[in-house]
PDB file of N, CA and C in Angstrom:
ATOM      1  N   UNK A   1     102.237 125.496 109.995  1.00  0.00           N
ATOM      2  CA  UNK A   1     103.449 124.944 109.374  1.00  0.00           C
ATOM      3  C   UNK A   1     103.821 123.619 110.049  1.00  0.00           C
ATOM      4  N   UNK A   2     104.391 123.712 111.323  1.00  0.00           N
ATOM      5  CA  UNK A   2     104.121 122.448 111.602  1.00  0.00           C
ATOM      6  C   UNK A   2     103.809 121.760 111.698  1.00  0.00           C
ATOM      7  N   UNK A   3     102.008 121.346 111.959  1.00  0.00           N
ATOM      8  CA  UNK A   3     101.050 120.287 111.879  1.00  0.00           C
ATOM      9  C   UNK A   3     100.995 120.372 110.337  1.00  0.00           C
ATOM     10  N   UNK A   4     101.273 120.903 109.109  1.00  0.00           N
ATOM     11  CA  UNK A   4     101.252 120.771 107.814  1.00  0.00           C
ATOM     12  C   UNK A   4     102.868 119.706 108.070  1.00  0.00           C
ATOM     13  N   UNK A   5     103.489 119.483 108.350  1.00  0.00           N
ATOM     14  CA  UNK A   5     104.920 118.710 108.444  1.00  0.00           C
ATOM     15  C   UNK A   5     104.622 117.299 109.275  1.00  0.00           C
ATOM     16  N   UNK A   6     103.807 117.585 110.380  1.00  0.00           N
ATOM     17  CA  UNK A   6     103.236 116.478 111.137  1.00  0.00           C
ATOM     18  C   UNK A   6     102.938 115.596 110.371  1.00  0.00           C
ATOM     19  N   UNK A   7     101.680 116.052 109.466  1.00  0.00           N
ATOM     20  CA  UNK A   7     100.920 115.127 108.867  1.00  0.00           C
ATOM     21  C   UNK A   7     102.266 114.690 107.593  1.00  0.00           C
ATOM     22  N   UNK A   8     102.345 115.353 107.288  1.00  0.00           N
ATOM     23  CA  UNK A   8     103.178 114.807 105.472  1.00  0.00           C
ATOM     24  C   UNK A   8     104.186 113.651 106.655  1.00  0.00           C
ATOM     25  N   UNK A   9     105.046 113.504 107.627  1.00  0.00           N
ATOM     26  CA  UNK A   9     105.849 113.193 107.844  1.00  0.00           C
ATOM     27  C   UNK A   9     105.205 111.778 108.390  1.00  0.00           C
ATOM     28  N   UNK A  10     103.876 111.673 108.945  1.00  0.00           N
ATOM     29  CA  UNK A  10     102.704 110.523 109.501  1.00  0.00           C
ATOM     30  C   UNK A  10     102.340 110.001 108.067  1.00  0.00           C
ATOM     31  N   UNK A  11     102.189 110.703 107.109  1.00  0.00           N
ATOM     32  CA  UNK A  11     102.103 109.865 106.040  1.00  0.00           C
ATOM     33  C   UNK A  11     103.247 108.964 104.937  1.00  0.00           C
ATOM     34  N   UNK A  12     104.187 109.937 105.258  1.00  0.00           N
ATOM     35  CA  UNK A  12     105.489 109.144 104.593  1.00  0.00           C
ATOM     36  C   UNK A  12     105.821 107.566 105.653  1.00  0.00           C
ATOM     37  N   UNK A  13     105.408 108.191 107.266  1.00  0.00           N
ATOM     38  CA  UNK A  13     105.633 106.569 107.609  1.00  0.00           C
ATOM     39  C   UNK A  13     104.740 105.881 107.460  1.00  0.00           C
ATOM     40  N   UNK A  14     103.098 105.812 107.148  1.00  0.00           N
ATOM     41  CA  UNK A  14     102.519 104.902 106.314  1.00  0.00           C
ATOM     42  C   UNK A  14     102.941 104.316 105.572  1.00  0.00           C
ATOM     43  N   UNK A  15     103.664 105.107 104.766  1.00  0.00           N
ATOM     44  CA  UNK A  15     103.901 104.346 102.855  1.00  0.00           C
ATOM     45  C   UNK A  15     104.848 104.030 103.567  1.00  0.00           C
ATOM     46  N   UNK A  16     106.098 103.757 104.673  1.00  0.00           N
ATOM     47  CA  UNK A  16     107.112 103.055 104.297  1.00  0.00           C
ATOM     48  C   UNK A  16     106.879 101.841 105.147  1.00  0.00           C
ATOM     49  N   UNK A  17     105.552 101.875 106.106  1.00  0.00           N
ATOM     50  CA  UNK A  17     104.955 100.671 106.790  1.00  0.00           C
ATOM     51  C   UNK A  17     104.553  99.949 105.718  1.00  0.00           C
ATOM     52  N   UNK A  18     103.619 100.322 104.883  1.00  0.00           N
ATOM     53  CA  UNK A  18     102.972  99.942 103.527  1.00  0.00           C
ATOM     54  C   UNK A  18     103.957  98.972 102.694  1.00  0.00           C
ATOM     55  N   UNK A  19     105.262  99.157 102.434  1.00  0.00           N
ATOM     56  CA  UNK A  19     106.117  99.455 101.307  1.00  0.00           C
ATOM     57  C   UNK A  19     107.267  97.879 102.231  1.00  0.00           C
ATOM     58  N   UNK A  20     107.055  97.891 103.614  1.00  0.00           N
ATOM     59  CA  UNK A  20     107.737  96.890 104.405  1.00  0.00           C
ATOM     60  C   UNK A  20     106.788  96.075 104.425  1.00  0.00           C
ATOM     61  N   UNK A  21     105.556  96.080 104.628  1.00  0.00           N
ATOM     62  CA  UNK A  21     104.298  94.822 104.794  1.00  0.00           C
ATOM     63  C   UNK A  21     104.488  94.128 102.886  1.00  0.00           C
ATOM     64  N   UNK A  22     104.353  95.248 102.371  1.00  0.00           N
ATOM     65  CA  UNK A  22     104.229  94.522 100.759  1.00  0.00           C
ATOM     66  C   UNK A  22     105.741  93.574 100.711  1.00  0.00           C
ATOM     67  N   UNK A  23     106.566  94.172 100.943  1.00  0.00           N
ATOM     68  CA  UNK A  23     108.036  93.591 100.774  1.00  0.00           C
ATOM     69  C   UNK A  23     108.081  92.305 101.646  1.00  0.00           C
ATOM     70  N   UNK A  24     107.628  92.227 102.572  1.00  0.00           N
ATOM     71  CA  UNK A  24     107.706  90.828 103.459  1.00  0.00           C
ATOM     72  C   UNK A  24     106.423  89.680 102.739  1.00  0.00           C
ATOM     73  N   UNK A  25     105.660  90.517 102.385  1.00  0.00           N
ATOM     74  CA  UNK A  25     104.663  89.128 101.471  1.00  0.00           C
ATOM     75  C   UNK A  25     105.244  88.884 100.301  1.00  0.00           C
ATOM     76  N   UNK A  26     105.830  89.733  99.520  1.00  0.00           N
ATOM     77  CA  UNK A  26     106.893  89.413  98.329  1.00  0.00           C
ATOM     78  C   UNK A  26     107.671  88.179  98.662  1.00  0.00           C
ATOM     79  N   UNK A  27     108.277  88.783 100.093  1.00  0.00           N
ATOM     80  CA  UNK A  27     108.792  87.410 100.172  1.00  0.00           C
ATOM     81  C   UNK A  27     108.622  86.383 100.673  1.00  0.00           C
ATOM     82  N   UNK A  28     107.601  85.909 101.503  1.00  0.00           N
ATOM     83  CA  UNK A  28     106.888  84.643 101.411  1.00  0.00           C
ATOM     84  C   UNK A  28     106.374  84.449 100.609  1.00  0.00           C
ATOM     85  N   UNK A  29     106.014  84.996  99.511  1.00  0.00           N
ATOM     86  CA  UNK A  29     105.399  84.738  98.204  1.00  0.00           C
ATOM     87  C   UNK A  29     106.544  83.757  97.607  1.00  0.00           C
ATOM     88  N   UNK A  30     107.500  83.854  97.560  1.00  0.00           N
ATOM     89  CA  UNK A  30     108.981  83.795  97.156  1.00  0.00           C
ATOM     90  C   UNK A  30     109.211  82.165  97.706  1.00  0.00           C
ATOM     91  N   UNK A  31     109.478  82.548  99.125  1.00  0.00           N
ATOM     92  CA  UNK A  31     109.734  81.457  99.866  1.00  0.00           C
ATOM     93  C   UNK A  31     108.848  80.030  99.668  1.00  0.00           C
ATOM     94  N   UNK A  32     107.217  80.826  99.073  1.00  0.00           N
ATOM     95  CA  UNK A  32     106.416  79.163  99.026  1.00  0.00           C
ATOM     96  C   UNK A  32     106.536  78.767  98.104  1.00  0.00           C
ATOM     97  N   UNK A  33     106.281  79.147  96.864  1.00  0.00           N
ATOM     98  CA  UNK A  33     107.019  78.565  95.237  1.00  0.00           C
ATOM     99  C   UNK A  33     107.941  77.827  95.176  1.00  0.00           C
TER     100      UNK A  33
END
């Protein structure tokens, strides 16, 4: 149970590392236009 929570909880902070890297090139994308 717990290492089943470990992992889901190591993967939700991927996607929200993921989800902050995409969002900061959005916005230099932004900024060079």
């Amino acid at each position: 149970m717990f290492l089943v929570d470990h992992k889901k909880m190591r993967f939700k902070y991927k996607l929200n590392l993921i989800n902050l890297w995409n969002g900061l090139n959005c916005k230099i994308e932004i900024t060079k236009h």
